[in-house]
N, C-alpha and C. Protein backbone atom coordinates (compact mmCIF):
# COMPACT_ATOMS: atom_id res chain seq x y z
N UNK A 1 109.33 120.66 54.36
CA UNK A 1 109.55 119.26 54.63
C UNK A 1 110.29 118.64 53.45
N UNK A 2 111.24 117.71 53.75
CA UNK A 2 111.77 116.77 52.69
C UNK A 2 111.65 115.55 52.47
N UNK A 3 111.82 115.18 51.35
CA UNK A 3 111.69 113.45 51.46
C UNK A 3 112.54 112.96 52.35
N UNK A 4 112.45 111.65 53.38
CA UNK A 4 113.28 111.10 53.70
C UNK A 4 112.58 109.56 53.86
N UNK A 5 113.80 108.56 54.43
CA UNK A 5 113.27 106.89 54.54
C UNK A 5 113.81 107.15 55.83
N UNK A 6 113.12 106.74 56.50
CA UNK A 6 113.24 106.35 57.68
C UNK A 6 114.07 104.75 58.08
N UNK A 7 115.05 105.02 57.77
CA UNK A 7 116.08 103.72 58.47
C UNK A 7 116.05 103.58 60.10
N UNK A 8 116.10 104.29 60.77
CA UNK A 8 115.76 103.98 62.06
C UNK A 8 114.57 103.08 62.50
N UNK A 9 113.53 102.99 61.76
CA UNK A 9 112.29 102.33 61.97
C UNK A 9 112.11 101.27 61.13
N UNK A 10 113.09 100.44 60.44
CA UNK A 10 113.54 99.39 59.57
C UNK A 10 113.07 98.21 60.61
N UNK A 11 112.41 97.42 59.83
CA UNK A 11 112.09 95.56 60.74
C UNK A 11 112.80 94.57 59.60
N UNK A 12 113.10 93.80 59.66
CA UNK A 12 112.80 92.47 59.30
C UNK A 12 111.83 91.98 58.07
N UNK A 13 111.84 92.18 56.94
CA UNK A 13 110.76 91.99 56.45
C UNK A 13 110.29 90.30 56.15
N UNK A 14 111.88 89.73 56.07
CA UNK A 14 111.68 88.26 55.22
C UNK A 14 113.08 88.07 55.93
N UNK A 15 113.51 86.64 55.35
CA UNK A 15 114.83 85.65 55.25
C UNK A 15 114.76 84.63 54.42
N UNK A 16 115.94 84.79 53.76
CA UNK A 16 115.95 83.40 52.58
C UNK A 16 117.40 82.98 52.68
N UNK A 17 117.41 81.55 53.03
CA UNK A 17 118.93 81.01 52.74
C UNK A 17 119.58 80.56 52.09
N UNK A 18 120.95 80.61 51.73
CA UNK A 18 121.21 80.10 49.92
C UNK A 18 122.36 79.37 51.06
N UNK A 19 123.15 78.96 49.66
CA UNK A 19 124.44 78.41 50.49
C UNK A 19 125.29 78.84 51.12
N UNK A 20 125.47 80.73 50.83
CA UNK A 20 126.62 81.03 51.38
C UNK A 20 126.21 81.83 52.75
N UNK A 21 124.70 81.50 53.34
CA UNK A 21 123.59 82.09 54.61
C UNK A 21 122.72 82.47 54.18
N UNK A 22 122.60 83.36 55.57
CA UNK A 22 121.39 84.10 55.47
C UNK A 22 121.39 85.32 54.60
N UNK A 23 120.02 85.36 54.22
CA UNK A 23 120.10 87.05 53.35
C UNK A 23 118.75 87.81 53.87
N UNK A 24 118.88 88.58 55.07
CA UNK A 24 117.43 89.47 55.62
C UNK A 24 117.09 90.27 53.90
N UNK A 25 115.94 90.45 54.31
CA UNK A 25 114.94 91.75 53.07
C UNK A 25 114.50 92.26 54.46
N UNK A 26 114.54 93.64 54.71
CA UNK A 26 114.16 95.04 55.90
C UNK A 26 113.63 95.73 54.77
N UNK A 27 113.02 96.14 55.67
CA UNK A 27 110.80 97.18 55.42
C UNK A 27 111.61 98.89 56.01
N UNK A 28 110.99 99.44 55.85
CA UNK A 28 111.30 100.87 56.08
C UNK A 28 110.06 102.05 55.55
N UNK A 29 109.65 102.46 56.24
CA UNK A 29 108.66 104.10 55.78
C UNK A 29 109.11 104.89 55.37
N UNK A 30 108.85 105.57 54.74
CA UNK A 30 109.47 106.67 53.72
C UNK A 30 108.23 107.71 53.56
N UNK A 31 108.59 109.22 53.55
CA UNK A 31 107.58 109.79 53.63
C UNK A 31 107.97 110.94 52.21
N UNK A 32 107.50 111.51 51.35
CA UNK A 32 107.93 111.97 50.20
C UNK A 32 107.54 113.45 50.42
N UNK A 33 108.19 114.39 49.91
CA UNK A 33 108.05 115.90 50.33
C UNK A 33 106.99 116.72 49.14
N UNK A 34 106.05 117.36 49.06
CA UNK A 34 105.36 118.20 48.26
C UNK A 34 105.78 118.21 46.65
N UNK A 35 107.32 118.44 46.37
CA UNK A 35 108.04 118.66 45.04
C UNK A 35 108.04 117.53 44.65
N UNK A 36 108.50 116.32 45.85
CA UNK A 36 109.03 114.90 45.19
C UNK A 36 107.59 113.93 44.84
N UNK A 37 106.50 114.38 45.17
CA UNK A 37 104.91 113.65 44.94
C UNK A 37 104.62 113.77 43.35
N UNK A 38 105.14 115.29 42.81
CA UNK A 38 104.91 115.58 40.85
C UNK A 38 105.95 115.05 40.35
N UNK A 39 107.17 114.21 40.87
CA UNK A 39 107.83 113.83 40.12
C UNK A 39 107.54 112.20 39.50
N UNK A 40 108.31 111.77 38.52
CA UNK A 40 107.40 110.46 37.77
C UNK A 40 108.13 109.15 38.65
N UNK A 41 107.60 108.11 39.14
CA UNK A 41 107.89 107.15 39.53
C UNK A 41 109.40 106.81 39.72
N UNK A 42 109.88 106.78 38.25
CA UNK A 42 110.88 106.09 37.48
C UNK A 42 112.17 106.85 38.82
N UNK A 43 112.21 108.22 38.58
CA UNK A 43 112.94 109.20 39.05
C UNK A 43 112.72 109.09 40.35
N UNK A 44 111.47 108.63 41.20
CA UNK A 44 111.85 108.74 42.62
C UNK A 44 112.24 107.37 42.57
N UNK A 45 112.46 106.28 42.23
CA UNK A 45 113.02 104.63 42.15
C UNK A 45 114.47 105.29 42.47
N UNK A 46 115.14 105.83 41.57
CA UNK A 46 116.81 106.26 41.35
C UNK A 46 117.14 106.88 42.62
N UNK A 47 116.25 107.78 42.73
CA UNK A 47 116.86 108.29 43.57
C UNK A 47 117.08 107.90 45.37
N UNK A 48 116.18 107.09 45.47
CA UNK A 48 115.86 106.03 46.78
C UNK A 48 117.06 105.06 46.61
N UNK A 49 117.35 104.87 45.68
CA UNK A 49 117.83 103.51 45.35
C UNK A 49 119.53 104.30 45.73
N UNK A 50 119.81 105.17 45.23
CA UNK A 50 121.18 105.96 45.93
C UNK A 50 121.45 106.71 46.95
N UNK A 51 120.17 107.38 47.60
CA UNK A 51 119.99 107.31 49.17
C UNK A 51 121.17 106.15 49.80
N UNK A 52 120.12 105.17 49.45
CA UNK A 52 120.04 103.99 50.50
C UNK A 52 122.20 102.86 49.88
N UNK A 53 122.14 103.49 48.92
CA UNK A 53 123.64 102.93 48.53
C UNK A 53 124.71 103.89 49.41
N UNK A 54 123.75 104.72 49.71
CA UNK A 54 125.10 105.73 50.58
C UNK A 54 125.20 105.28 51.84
N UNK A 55 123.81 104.48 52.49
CA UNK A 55 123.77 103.58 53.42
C UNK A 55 124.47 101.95 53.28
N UNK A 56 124.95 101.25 52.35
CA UNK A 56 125.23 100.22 52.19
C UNK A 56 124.19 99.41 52.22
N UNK A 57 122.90 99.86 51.84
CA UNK A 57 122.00 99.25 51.29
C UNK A 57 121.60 99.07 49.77
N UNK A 58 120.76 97.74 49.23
CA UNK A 58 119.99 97.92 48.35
C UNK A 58 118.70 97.46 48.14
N UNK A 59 118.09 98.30 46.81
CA UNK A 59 116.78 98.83 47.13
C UNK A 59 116.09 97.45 46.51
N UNK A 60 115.71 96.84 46.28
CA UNK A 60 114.14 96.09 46.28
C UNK A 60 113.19 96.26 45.59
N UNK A 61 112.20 96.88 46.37
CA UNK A 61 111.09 97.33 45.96
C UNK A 61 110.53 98.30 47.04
N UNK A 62 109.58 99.33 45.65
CA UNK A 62 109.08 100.12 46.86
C UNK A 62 107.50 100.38 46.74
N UNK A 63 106.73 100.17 47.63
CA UNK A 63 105.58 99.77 47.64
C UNK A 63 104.75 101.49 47.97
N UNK A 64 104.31 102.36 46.72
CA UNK A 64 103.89 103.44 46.52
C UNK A 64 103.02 103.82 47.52
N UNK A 65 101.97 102.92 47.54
CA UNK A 65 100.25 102.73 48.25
C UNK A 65 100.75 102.83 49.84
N UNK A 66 101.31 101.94 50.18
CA UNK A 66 101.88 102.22 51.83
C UNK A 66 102.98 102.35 52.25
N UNK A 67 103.84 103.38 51.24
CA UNK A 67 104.62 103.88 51.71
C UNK A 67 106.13 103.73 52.15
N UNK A 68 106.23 102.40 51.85
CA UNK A 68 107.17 101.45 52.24
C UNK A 68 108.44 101.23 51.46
N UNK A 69 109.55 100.72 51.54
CA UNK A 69 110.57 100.54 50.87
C UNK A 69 111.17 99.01 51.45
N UNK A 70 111.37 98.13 50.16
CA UNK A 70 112.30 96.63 50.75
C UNK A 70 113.54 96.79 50.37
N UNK A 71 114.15 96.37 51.17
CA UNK A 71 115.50 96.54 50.64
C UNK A 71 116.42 95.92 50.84
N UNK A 72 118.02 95.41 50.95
CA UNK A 72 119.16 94.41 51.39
C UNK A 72 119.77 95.10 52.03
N UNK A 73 120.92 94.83 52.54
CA UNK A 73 122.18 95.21 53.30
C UNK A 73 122.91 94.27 52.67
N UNK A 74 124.04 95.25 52.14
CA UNK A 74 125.43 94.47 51.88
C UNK A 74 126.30 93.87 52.87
């Protein structure tokens, strides 16, 4: 098994409007693979965080305990 985020199963998390619109924050599950559980925090942050840039997303925050990832769309 490998790590992956599940973008297909992305909601809505929030909306905040500035002047130039809207800006959604989307929720996403992420499930982490056996190798990627001993690695240190810091290192799975980076590497989520360029996943999701290959998607034209960015990352947020990612919520360890349930699994979750917040994130933007450019």
């Amino acid at each position: 098994m490998k790590s992956i985020i599940y973008l297909s199963k992305e909601k809505i998390h929030s909306t905040t409007g500035n002047a130039t619109g809207y800006k959604h924050t989307f929720i996403a599950p992420f499930n982490l693979s056996m190798y990627d559980t001993l690695l240190p925090f810091h290192e799975l942050s980076f590497r989520m965080s360029v996943a999701l840039r290959k998607h034209n997303r960015f990352l947020r925050h990612q919520n360890w305990d349930e699994m979750t990832i917040l994130y933007t769309k450019y």
